[in-house]
PDB file of N, CA and C in Angstrom:
ATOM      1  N   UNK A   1     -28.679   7.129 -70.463  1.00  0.00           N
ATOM      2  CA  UNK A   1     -27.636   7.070 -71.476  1.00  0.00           C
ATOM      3  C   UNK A   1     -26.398   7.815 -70.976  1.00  0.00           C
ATOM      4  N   UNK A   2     -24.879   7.223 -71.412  1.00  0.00           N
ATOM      5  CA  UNK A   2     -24.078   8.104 -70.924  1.00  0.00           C
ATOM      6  C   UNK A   2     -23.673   9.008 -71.647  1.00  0.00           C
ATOM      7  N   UNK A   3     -23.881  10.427 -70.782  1.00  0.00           N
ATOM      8  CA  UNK A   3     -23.673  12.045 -71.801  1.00  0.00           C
ATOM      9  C   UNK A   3     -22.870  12.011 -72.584  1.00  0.00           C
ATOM     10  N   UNK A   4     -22.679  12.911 -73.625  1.00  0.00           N
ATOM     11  CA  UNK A   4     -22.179  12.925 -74.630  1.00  0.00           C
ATOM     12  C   UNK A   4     -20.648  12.416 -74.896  1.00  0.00           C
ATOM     13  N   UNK A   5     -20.257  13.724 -73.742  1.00  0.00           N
ATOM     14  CA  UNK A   5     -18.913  13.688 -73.211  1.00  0.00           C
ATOM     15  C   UNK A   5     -17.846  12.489 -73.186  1.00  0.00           C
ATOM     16  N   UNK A   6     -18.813  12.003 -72.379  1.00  0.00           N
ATOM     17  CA  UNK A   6     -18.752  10.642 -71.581  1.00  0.00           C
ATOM     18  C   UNK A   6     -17.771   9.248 -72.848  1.00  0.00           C
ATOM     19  N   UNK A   7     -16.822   8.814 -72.624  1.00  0.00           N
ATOM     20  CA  UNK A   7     -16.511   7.715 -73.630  1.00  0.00           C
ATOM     21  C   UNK A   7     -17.319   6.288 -72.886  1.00  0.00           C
ATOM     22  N   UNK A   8     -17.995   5.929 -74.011  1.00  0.00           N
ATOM     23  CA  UNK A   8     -18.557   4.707 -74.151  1.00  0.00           C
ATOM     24  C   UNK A   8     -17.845   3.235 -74.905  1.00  0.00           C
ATOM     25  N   UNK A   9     -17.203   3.022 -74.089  1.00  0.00           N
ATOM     26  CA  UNK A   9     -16.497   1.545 -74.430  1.00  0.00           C
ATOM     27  C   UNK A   9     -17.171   0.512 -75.186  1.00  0.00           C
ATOM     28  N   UNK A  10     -18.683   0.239 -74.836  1.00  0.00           N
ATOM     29  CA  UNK A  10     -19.571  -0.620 -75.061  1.00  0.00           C
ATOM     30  C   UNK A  10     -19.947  -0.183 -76.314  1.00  0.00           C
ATOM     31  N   UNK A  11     -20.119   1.360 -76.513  1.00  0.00           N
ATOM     32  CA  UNK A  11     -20.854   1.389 -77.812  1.00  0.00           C
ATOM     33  C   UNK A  11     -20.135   1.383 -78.887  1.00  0.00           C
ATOM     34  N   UNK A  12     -18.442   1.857 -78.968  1.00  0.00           N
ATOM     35  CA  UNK A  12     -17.276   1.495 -79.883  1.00  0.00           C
ATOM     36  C   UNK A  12     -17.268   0.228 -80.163  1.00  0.00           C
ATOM     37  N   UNK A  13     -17.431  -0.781 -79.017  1.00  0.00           N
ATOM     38  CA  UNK A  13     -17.231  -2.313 -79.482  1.00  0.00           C
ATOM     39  C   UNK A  13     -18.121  -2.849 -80.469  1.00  0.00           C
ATOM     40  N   UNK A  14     -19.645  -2.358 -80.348  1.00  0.00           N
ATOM     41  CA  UNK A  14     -20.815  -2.515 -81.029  1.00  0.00           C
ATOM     42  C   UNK A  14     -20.526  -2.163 -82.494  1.00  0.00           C
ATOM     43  N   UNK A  15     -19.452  -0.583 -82.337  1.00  0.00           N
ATOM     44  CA  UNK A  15     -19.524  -0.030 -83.854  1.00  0.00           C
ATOM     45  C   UNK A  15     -18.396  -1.321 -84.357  1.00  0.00           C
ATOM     46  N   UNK A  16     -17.677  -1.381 -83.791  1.00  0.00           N
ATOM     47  CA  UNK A  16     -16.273  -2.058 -84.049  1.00  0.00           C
ATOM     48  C   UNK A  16     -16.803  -3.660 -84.762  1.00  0.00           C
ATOM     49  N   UNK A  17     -17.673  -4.274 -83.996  1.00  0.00           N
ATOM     50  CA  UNK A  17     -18.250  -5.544 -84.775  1.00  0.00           C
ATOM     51  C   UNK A  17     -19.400  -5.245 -85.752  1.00  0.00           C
ATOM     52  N   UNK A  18     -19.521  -4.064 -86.043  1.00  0.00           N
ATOM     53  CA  UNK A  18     -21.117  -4.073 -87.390  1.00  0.00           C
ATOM     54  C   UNK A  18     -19.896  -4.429 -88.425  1.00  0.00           C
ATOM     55  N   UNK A  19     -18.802  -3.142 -87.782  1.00  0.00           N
ATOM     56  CA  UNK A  19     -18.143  -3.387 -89.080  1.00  0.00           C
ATOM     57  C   UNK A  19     -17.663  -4.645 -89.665  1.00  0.00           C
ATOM     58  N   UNK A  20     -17.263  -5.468 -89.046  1.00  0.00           N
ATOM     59  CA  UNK A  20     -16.415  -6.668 -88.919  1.00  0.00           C
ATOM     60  C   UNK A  20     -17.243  -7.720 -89.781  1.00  0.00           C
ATOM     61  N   UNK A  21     -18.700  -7.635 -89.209  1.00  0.00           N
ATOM     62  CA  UNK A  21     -20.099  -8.104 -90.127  1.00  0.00           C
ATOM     63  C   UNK A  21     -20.165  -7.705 -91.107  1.00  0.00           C
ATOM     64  N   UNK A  22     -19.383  -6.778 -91.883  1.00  0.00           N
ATOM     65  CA  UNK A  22     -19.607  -6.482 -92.698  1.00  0.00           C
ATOM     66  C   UNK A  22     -20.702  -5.300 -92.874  1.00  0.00           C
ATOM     67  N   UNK A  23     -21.198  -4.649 -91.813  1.00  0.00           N
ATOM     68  CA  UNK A  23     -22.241  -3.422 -92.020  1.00  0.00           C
ATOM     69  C   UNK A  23     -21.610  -2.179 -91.637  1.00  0.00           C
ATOM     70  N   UNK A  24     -21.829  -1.742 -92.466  1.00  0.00           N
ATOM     71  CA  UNK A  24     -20.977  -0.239 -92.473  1.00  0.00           C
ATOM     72  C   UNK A  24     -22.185   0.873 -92.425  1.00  0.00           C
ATOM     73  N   UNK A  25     -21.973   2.196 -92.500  1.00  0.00           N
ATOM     74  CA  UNK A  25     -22.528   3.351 -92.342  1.00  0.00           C
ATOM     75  C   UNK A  25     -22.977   4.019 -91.164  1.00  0.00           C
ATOM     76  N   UNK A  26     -22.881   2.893 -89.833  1.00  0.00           N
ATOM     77  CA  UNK A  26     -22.838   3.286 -88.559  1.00  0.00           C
ATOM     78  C   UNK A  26     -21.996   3.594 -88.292  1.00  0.00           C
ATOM     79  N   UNK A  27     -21.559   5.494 -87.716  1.00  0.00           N
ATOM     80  CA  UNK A  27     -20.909   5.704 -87.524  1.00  0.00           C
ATOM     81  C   UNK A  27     -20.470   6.059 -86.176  1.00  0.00           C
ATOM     82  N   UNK A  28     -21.668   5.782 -84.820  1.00  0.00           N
ATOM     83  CA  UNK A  28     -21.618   5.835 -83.177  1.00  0.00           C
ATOM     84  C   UNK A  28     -22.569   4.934 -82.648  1.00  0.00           C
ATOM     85  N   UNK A  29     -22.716   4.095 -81.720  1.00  0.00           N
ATOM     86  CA  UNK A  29     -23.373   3.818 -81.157  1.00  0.00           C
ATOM     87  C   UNK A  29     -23.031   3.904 -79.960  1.00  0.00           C
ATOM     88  N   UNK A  30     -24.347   4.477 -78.740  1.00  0.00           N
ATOM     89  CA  UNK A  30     -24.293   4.633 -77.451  1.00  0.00           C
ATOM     90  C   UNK A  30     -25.255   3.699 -77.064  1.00  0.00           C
ATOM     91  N   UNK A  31     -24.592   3.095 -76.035  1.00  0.00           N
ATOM     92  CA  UNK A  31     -25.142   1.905 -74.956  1.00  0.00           C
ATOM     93  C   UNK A  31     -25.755   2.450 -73.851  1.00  0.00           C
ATOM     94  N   UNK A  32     -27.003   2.077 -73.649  1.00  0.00           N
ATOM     95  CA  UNK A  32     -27.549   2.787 -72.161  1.00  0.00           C
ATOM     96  C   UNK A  32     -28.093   1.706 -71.492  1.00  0.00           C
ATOM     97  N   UNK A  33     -29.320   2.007 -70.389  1.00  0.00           N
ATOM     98  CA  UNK A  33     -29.933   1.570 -69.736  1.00  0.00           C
ATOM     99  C   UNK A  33     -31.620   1.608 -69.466  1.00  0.00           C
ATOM    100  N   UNK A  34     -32.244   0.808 -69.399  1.00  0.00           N
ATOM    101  CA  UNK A  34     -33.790   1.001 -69.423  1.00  0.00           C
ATOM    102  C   UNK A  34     -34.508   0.783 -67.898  1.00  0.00           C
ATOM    103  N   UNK A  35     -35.285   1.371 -67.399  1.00  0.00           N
ATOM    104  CA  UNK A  35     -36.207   0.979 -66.379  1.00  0.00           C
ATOM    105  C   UNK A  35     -37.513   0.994 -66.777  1.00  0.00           C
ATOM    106  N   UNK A  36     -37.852   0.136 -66.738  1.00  0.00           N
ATOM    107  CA  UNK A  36     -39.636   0.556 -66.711  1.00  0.00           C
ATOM    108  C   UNK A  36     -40.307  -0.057 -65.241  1.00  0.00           C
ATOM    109  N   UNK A  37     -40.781   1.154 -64.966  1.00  0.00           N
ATOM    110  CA  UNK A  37     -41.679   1.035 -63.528  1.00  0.00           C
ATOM    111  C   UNK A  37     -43.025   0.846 -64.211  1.00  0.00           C
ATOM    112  N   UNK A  38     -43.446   0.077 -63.346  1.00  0.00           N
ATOM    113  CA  UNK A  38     -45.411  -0.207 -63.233  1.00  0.00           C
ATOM    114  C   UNK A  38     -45.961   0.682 -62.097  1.00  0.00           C
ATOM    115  N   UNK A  39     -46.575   1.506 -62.607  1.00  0.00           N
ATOM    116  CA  UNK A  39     -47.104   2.607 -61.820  1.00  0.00           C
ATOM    117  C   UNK A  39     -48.516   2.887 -61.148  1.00  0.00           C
ATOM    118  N   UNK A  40     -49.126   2.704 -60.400  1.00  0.00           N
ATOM    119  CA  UNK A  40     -50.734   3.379 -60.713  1.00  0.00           C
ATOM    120  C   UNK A  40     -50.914   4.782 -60.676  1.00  0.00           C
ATOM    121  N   UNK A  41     -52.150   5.467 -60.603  1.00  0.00           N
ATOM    122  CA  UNK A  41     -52.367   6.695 -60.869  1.00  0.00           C
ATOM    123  C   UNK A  41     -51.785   7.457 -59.634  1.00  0.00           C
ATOM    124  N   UNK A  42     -51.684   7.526 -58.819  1.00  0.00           N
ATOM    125  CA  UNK A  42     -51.151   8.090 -57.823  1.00  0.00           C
ATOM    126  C   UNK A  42     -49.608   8.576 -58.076  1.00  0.00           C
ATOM    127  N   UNK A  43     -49.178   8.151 -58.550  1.00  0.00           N
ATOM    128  CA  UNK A  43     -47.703   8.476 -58.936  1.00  0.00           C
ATOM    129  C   UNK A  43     -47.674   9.630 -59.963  1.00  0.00           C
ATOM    130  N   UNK A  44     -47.606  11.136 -59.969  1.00  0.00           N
ATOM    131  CA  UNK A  44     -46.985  11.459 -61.159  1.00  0.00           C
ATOM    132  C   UNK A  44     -45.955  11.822 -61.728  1.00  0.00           C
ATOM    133  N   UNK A  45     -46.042  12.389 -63.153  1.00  0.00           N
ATOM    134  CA  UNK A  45     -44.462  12.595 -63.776  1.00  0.00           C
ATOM    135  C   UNK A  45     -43.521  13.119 -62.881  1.00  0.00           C
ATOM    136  N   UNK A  46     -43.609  14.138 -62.212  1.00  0.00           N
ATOM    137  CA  UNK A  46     -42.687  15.071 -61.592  1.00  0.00           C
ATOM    138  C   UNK A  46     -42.089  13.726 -60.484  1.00  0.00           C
ATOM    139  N   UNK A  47     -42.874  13.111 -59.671  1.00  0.00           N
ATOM    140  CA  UNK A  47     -42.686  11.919 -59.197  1.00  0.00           C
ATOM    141  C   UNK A  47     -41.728  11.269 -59.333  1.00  0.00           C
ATOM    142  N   UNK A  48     -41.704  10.825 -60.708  1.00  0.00           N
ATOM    143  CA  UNK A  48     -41.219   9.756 -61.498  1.00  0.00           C
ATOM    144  C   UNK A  48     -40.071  10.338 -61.999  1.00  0.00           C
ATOM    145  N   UNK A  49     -39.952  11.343 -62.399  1.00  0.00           N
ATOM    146  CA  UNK A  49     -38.794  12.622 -62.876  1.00  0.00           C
ATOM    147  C   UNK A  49     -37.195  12.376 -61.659  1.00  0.00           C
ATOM    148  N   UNK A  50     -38.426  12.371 -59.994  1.00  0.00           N
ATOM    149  CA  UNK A  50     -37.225  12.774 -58.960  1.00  0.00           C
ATOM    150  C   UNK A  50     -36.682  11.271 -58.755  1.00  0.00           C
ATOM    151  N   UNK A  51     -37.262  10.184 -59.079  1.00  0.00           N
ATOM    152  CA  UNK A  51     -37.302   8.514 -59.031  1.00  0.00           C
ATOM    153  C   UNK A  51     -35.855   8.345 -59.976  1.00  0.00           C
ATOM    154  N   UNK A  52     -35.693   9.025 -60.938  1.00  0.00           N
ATOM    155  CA  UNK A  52     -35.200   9.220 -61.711  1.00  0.00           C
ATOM    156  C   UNK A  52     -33.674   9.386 -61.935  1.00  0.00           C
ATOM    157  N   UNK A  53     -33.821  10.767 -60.975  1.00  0.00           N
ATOM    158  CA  UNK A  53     -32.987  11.543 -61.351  1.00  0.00           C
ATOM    159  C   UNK A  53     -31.783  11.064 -59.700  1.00  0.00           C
ATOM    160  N   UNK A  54     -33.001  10.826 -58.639  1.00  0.00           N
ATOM    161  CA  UNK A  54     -32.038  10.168 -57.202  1.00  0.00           C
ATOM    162  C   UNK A  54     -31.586   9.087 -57.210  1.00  0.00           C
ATOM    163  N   UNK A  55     -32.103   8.275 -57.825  1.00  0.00           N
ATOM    164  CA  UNK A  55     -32.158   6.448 -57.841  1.00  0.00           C
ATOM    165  C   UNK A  55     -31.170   6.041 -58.783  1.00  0.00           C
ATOM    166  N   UNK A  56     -32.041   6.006 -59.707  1.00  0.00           N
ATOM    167  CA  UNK A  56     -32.071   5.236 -61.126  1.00  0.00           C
ATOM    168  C   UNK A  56     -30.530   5.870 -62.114  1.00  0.00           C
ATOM    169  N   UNK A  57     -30.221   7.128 -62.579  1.00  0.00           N
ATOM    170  CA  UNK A  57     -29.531   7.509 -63.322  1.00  0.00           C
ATOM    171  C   UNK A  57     -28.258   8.124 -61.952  1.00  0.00           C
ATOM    172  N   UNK A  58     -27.059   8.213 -62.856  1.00  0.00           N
ATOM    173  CA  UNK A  58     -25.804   8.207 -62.106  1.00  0.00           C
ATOM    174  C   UNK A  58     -25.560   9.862 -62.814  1.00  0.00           C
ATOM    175  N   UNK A  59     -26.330  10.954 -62.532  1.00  0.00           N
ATOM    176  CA  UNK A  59     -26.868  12.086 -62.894  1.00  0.00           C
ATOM    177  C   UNK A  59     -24.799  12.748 -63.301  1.00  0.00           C
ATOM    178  N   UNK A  60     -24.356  12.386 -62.442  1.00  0.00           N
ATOM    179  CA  UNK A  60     -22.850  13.539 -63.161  1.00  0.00           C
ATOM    180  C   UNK A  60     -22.284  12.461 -64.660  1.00  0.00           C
ATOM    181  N   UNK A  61     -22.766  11.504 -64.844  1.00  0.00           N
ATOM    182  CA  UNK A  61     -22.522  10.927 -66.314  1.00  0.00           C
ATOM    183  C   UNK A  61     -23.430  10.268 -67.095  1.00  0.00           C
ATOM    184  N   UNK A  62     -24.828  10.056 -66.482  1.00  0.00           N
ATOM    185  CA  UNK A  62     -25.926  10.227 -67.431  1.00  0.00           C
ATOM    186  C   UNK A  62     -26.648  11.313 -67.703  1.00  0.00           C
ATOM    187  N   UNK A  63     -27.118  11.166 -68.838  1.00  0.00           N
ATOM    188  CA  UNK A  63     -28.178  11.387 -68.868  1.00  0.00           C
ATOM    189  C   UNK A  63     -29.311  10.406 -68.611  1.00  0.00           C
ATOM    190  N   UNK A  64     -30.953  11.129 -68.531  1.00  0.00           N
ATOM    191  CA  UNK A  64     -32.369  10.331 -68.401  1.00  0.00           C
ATOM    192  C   UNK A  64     -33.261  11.105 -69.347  1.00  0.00           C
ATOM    193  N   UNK A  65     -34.367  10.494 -69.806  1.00  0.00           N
ATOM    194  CA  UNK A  65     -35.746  10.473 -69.960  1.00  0.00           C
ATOM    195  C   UNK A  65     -36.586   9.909 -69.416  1.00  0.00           C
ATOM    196  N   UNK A  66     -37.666  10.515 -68.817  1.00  0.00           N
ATOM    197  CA  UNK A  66     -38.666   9.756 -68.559  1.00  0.00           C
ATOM    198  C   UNK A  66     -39.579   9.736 -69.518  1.00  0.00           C
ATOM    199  N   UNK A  67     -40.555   8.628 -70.369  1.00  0.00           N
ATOM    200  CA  UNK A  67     -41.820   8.244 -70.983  1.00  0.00           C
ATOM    201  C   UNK A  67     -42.870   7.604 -69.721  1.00  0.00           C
ATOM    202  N   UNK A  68     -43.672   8.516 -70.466  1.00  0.00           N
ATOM    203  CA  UNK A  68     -44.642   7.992 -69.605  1.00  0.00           C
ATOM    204  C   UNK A  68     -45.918   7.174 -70.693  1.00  0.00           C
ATOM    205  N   UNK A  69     -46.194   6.230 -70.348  1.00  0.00           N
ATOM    206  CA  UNK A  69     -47.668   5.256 -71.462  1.00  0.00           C
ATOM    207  C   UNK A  69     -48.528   5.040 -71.071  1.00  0.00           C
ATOM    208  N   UNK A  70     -49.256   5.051 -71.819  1.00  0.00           N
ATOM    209  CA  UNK A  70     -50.822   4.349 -71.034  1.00  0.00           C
ATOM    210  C   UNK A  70     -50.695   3.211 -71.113  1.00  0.00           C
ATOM    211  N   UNK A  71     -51.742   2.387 -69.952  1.00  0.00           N
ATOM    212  CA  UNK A  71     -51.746   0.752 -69.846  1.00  0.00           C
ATOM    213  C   UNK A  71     -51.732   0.372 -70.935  1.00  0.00           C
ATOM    214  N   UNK A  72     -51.099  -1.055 -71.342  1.00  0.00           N
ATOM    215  CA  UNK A  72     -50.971  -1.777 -72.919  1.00  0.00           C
ATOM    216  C   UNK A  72     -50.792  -1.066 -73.748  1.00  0.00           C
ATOM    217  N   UNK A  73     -49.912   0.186 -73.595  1.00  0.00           N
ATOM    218  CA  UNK A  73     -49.117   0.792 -74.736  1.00  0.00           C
ATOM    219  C   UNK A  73     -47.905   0.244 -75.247  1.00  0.00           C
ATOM    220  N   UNK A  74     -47.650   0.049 -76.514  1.00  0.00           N
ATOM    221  CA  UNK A  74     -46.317  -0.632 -76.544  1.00  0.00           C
ATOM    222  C   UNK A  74     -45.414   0.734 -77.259  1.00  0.00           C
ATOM    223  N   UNK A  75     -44.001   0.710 -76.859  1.00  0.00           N
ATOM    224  CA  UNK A  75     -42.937   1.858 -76.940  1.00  0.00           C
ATOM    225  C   UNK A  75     -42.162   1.265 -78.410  1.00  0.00           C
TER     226      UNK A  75
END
């Protein structure tokens, strides 16, 4: 997700058309990004943490979480 700080273009436009729809009471929405890796046991969190934090997220304007699930968990 991009940090707080951060202006989000994408998620103003989002607020900008609820309203337009006619839905009101949203007053921010932030736009992010999802990965989901398929993992086996060999991999752990801390692992997946540095996968994360080198790769995947653009660390000086995101933020990350990692979740971790068990097989056929749904989020």
């Amino acid at each position: 997700m991009p940090k707080a700080e951060i202006l989000d273009p994408q998620g103003q436009a989002v607020v900008r058309a609820l309203h337009r729809t006619g839905v009101e009471g949203v007053a921010d929405v932030r736009q992010g990004k999802r990965f989901e890796l398929e993992v086996d046991d060999s991999v752990d969190r801390a692992e997946l943490e540095k996968v994360a934090e080198t790769l995947l997220a653009n660390t000086v304007i995101e933020d990350f979480e990692v979740v971790v699930e068990a097989a056929g968990e749904a989020q």
